[in-house]
C-alpha atoms as a PDB file:
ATOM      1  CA  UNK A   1       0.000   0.000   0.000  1.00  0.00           C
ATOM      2  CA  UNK A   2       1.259   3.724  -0.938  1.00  0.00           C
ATOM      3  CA  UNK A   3       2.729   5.548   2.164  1.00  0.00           C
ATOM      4  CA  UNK A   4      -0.180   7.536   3.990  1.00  0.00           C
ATOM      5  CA  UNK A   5      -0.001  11.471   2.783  1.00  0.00           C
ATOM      6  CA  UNK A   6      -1.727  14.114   4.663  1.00  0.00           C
ATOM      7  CA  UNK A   7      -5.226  14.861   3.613  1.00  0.00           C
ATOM      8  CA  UNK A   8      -5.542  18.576   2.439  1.00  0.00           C
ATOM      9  CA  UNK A   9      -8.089  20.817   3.397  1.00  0.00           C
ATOM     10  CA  UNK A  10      -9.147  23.242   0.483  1.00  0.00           C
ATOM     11  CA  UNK A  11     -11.082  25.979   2.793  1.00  0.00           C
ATOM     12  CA  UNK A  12     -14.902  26.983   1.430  1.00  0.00           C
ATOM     13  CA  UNK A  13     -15.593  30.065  -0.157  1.00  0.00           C
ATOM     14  CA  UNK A  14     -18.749  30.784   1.451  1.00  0.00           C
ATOM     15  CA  UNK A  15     -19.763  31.163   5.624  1.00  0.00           C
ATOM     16  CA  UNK A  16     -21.231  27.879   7.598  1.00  0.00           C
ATOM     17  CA  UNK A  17     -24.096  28.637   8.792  1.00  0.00           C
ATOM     18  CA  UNK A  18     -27.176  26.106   9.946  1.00  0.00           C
ATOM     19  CA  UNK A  19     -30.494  24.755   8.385  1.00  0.00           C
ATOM     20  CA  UNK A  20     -32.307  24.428  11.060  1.00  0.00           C
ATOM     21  CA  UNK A  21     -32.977  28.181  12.277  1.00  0.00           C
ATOM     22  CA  UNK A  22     -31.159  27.927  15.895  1.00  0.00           C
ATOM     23  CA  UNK A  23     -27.995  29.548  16.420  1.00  0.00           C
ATOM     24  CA  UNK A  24     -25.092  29.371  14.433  1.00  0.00           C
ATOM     25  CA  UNK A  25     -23.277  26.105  15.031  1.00  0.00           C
ATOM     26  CA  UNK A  26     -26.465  24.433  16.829  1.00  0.00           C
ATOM     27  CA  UNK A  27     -27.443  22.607  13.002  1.00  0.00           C
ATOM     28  CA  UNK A  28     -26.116  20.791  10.331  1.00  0.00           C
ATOM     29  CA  UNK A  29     -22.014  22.078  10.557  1.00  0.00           C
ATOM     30  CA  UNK A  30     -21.078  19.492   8.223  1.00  0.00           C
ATOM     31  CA  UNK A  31     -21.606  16.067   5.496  1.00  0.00           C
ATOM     32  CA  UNK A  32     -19.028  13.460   4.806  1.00  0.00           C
ATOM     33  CA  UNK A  33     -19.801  11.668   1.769  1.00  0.00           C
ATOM     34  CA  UNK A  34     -18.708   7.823   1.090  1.00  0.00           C
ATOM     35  CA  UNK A  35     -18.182   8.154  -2.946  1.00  0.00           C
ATOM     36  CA  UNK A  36     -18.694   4.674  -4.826  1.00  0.00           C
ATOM     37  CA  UNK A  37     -22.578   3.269  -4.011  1.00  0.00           C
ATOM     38  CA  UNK A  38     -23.499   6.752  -2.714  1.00  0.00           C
ATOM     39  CA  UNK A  39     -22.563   9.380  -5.019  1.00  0.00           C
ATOM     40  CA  UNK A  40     -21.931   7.239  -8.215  1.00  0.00           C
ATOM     41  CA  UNK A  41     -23.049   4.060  -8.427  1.00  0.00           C
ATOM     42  CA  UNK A  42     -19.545   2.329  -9.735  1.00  0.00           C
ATOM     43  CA  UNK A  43     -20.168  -0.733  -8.114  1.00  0.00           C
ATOM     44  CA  UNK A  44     -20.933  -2.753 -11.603  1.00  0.00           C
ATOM     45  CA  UNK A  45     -17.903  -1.524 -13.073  1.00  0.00           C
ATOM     46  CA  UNK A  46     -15.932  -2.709  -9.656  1.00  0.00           C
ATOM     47  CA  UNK A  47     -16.823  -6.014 -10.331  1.00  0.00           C
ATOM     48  CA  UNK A  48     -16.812  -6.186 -13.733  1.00  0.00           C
ATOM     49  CA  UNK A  49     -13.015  -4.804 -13.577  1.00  0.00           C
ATOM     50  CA  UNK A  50     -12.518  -7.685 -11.057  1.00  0.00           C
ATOM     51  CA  UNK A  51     -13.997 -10.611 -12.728  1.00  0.00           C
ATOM     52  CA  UNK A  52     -11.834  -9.259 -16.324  1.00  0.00           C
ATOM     53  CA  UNK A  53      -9.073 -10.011 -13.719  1.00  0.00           C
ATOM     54  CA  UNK A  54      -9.671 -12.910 -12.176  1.00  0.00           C
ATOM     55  CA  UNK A  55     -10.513 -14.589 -15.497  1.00  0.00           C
ATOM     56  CA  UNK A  56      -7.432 -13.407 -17.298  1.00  0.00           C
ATOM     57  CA  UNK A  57      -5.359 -15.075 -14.753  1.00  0.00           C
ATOM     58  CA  UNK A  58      -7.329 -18.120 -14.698  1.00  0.00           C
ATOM     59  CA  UNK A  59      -9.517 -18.183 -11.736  1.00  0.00           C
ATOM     60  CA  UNK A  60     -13.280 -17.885 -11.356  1.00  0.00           C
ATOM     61  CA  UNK A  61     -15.119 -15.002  -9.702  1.00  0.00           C
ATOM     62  CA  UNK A  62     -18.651 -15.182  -8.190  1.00  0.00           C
ATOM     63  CA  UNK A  63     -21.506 -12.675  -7.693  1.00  0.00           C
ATOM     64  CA  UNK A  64     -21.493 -13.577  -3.675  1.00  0.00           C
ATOM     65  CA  UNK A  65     -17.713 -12.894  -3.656  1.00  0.00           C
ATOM     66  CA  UNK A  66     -18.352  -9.614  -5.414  1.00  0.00           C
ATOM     67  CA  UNK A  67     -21.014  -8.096  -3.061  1.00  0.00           C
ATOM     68  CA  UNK A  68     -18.635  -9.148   0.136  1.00  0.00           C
ATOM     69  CA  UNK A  69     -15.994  -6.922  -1.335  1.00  0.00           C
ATOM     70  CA  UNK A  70     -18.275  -3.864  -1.636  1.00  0.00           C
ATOM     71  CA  UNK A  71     -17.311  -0.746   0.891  1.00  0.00           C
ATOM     72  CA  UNK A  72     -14.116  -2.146   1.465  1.00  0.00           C
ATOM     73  CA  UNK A  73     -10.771  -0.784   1.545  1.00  0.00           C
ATOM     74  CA  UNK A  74      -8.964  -2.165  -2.194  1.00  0.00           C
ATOM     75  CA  UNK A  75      -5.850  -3.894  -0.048  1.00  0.00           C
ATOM     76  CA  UNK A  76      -8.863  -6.238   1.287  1.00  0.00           C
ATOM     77  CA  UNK A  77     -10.150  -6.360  -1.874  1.00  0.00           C
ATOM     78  CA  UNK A  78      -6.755  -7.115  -3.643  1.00  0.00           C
ATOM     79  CA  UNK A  79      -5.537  -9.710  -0.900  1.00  0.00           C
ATOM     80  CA  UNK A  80      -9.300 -11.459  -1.755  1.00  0.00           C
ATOM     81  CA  UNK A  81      -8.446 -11.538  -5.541  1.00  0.00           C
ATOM     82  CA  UNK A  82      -5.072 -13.414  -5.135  1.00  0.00           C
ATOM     83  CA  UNK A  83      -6.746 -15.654  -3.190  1.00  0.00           C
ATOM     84  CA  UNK A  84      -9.207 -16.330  -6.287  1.00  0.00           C
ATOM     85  CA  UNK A  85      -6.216 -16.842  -8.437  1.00  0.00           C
ATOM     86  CA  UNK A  86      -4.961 -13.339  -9.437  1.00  0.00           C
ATOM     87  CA  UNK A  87      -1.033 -13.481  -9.833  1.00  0.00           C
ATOM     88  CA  UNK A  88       0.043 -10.148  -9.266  1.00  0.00           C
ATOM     89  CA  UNK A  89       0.729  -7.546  -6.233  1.00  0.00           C
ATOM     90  CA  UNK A  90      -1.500  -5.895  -4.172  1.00  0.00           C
ATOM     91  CA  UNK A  91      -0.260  -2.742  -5.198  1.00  0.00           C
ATOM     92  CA  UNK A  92      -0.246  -4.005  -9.469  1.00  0.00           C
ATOM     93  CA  UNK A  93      -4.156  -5.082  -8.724  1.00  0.00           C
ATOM     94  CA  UNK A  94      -5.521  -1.926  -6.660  1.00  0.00           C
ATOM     95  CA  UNK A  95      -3.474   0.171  -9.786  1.00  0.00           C
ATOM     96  CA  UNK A  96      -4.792  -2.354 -12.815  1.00  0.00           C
ATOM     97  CA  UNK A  97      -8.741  -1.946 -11.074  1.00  0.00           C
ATOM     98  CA  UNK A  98      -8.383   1.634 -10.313  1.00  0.00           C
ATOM     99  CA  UNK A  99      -7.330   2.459 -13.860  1.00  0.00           C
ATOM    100  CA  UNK A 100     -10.028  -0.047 -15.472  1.00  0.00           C
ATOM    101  CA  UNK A 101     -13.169   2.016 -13.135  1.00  0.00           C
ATOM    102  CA  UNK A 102     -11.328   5.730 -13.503  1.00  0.00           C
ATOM    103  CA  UNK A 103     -11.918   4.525 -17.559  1.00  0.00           C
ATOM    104  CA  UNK A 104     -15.338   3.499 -17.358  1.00  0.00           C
ATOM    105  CA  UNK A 105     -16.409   6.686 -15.774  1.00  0.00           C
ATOM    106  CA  UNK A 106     -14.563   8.827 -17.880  1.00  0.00           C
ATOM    107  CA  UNK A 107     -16.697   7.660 -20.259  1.00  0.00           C
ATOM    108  CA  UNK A 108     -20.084   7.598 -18.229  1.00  0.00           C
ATOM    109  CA  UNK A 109     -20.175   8.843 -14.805  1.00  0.00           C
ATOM    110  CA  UNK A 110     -23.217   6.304 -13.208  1.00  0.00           C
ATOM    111  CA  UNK A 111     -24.530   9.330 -10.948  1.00  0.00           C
ATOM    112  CA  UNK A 112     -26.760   8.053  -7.677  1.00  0.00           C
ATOM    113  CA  UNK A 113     -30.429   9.373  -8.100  1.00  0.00           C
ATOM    114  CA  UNK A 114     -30.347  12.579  -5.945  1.00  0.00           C
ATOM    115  CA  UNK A 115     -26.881  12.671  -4.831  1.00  0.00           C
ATOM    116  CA  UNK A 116     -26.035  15.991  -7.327  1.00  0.00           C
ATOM    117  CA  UNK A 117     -28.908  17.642  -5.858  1.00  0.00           C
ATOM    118  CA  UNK A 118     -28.330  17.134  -2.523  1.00  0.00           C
ATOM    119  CA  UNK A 119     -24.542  18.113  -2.454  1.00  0.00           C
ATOM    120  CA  UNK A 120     -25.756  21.797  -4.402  1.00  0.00           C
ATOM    121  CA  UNK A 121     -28.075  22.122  -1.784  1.00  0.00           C
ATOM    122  CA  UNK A 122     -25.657  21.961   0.833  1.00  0.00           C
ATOM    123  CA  UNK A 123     -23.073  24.027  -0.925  1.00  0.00           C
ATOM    124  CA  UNK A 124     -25.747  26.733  -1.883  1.00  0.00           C
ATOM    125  CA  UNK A 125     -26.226  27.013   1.824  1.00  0.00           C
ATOM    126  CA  UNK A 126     -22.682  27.066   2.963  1.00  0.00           C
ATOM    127  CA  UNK A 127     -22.709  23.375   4.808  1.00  0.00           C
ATOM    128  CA  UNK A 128     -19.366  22.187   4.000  1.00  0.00           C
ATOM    129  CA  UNK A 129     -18.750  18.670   2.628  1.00  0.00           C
ATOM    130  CA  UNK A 130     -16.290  16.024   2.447  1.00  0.00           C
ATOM    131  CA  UNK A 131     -15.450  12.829   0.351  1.00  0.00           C
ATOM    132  CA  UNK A 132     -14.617   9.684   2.666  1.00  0.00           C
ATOM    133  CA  UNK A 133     -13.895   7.507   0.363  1.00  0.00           C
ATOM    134  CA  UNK A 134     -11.752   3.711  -0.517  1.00  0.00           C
ATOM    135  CA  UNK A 135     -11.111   4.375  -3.775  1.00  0.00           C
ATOM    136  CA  UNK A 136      -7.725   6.068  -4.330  1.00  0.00           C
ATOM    137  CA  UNK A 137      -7.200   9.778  -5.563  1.00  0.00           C
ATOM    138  CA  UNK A 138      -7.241   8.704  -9.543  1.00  0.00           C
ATOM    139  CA  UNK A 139     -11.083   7.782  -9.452  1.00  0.00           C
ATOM    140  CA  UNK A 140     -11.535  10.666  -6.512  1.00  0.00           C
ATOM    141  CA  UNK A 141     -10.288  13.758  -8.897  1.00  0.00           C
ATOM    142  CA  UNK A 142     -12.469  12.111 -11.715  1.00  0.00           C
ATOM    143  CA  UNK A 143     -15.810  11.695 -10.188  1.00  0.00           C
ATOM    144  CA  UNK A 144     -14.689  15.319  -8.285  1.00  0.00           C
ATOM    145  CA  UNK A 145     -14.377  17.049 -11.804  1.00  0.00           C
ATOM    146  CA  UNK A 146     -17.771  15.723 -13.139  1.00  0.00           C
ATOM    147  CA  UNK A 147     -18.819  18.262 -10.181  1.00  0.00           C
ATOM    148  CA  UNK A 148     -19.331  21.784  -9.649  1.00  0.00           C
ATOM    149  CA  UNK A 149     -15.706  23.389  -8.269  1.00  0.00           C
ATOM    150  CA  UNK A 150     -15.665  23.506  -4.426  1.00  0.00           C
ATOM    151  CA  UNK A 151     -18.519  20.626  -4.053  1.00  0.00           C
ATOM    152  CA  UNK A 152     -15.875  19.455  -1.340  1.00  0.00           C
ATOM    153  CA  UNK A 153     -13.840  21.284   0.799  1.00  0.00           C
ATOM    154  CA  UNK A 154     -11.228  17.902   1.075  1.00  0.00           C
ATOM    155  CA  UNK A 155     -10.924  14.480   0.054  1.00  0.00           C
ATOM    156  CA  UNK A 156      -9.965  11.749   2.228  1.00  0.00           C
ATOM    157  CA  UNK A 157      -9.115   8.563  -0.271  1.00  0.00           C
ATOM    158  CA  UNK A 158      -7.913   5.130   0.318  1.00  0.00           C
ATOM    159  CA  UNK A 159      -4.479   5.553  -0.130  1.00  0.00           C
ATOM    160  CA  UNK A 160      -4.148   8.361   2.577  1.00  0.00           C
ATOM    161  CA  UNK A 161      -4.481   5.924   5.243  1.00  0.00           C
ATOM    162  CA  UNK A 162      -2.810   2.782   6.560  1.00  0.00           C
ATOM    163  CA  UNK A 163      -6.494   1.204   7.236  1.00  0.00           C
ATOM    164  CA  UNK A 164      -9.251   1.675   5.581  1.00  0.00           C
ATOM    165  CA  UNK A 165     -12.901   0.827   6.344  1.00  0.00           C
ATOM    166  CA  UNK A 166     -14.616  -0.579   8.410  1.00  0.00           C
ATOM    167  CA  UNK A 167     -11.630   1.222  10.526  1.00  0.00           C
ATOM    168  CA  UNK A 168     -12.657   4.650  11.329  1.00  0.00           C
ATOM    169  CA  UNK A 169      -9.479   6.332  10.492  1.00  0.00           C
ATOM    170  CA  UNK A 170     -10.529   7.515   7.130  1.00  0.00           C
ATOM    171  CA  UNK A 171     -13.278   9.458   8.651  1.00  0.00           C
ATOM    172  CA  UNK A 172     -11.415  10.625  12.058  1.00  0.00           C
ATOM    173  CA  UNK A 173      -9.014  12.121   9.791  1.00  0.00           C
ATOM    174  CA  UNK A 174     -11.837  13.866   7.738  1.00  0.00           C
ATOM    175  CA  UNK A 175     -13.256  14.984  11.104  1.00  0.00           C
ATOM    176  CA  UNK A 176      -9.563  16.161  12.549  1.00  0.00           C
ATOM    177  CA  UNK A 177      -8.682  18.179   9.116  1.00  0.00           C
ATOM    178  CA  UNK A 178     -12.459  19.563   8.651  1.00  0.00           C
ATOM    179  CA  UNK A 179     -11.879  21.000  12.366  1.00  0.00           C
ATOM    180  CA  UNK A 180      -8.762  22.996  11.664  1.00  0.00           C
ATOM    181  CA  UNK A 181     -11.271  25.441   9.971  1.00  0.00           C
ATOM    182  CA  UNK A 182     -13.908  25.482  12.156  1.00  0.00           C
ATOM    183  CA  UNK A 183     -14.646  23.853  14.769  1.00  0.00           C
ATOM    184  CA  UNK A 184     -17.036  20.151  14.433  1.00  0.00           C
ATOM    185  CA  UNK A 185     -18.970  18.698  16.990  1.00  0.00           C
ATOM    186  CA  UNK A 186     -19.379  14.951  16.247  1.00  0.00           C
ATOM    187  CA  UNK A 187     -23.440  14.741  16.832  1.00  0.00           C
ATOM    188  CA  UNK A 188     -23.693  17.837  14.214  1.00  0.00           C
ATOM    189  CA  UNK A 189     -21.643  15.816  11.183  1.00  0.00           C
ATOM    190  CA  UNK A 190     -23.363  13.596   9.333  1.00  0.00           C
ATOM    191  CA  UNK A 191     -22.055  10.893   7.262  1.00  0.00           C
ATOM    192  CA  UNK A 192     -23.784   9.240   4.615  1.00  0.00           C
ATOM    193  CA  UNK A 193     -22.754   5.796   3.327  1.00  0.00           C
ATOM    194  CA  UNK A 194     -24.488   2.725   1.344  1.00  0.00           C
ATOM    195  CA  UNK A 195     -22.386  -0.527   2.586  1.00  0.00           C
ATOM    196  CA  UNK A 196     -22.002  -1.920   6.517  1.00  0.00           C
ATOM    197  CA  UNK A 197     -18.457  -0.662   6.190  1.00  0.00           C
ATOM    198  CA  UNK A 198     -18.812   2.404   5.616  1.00  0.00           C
ATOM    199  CA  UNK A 199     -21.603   2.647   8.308  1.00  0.00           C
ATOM    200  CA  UNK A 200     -19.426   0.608  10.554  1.00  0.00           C
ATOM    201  CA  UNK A 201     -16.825   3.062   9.958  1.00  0.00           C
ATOM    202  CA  UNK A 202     -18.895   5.800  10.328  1.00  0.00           C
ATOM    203  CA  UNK A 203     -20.360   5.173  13.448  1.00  0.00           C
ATOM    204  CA  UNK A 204     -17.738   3.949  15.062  1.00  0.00           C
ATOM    205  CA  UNK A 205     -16.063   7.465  14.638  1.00  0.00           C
ATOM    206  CA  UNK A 206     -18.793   8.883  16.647  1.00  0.00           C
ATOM    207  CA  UNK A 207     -20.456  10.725  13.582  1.00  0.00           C
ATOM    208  CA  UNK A 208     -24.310  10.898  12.816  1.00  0.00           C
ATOM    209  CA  UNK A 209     -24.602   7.759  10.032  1.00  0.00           C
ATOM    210  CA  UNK A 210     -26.998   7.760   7.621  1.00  0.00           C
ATOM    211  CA  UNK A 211     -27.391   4.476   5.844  1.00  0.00           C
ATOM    212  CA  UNK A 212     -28.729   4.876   1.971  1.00  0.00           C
ATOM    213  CA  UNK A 213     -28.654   0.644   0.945  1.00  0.00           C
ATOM    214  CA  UNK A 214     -27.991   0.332  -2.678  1.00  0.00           C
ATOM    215  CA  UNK A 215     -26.034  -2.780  -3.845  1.00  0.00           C
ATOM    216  CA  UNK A 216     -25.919  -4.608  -0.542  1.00  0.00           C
ATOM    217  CA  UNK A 217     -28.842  -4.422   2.017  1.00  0.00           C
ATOM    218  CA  UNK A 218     -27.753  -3.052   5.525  1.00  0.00           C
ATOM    219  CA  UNK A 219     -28.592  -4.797   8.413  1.00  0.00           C
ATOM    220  CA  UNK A 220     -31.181  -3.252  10.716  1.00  0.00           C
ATOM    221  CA  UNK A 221     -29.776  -0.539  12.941  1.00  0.00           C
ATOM    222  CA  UNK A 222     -26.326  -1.022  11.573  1.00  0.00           C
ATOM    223  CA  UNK A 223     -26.857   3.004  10.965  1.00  0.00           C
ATOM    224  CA  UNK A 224     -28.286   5.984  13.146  1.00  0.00           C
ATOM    225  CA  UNK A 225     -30.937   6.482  10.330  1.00  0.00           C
ATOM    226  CA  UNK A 226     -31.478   4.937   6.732  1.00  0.00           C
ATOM    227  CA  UNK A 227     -33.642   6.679   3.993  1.00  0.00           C
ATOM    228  CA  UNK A 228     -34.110   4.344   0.646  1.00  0.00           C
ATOM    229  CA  UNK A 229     -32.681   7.214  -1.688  1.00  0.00           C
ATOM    230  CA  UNK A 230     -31.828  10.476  -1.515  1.00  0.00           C
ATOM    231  CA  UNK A 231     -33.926  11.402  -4.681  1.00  0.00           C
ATOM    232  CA  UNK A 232     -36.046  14.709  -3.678  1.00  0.00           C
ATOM    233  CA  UNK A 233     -33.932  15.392   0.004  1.00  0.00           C
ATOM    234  CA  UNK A 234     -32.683  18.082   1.318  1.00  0.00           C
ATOM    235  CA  UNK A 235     -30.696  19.964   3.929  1.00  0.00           C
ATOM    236  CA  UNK A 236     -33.407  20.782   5.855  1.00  0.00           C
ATOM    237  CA  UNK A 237     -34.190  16.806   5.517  1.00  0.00           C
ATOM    238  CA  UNK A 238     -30.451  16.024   6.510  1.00  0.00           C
ATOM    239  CA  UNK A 239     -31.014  18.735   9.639  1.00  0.00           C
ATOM    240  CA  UNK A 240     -33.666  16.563  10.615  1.00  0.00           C
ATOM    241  CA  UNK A 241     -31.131  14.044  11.617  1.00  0.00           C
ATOM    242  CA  UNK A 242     -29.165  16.340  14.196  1.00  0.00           C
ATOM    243  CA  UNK A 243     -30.460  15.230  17.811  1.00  0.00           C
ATOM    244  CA  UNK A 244     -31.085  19.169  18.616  1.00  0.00           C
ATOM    245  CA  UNK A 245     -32.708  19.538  15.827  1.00  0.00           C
ATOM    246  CA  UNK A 246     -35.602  16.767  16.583  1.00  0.00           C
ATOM    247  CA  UNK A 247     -33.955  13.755  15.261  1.00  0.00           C
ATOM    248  CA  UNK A 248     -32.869  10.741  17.286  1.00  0.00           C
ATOM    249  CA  UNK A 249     -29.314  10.314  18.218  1.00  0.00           C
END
């Protein structure tokens, strides 16, 4: 795995300020986003780049094996592909996937119904927002420039930490850098993720999780709160989910 680098923090251009009428810093101070399954939905091209490889070398690659790889940190992943026959590094098979997926959605970017929406809506009101994501910074910057500039104020990607979800660390380090601006409370970030890593991760760094299930169900109360899609939400929805602001914590 590449060395851990320092996240960056890319300050917003606009004021924080909450969604929920009470004073400033009461609301909504912050989102974290998980990126593949959330905000694009890359998982079919994850596992089509994976069984490409596992068939080229030889080996044979179910559907079960591909859902139990969703959400999780590409060393996993890569260490699980040898195992199904794939002769190469871990580092050669996290590059030779990243490169096939960054492709694909150069081509088509496989947006999440309501995910765009959502992220302008929090930007338009001055909510910062974060990507939390496994994949490493190729795919990151790509899905990134599909977006309005300054949709995130800094990217945490899998290859700026030593472990990756369902660890925490990805997120405790989006919470640490996030807080050098301003200051966070935990119970006022949410972070929104589809797979029980991510939740797992989520929640285990003390943040507000919502669960959004797309490839791979979530288990019941694996997250604070889970909404089917986030088609037609909003801040105001996402404020909602703040304890102090008459959600449960």
């Amino acid at each position: 795995m590449a060395t851990p680098s320092r996240a960056t923090v890319v300050p917003a251009d606009h004021a924080r300020k909450p969604v929920d009428g009470t004073a400033s810093g009461a609301g909504l101070q912050a989102v974290l986003w998980d990126m593949d399954g959330t905000i694009v939905d890359t998982e079919p091209y994850w596992i089509q780049a994976e069984s490409e490889l596992v068939a080229a070398h030889g080996g044979t690659w179910t559907q079960e094996q591909a859902e139990g790889l969703v959400g999780q940190a590409l060393t996993f992943s890569a260490r699980v592909l040898q195992s199904a026959g794939v002769q190469l590094s871990v580092r050669d098979i996290i590059d030779t996937l990243t490169e096939e997926v960054t492709a694909k959605v150069r081509q088509s970017v496989p947006w999440r119904p309501g995910a765009r929406e959502l992220l302008q809506d929090l930007r338009e009101r001055g909510i910062p927002c974060a990507l939390v994501t496994m994949s490493e910074q190729m795919l990151a910057r790509e899905v990134e420039r599909q977006l309005p500039e300054g949709t995130f104020t800094l990217m945490v990607t899998g290859d700026m930490v030593e472990h990756g979800k369902p660890n925490p660390e990805a997120y405790l380090l989006a919470f640490e850098k996030m807080s050098e601006v301003s200051r966070l409370e935990k119970d006022r970030v949410i972070a929104i993720e589809d797979s029980i890593p991510g939740v797992t991760a989520a929640r285990a760094a003390g943040l507000v999780t919502l669960g959004v299930p797309h490839f791979v169900p979530l288990p019941p109360d694996s997250a604070n709160h889970e909404w089917g899609t986030l088609a037609g939400r909003s801040a105001e929805d996402l404020a909602e989910l703040i304890p102090s602001a008459g959600g449960q914590p």
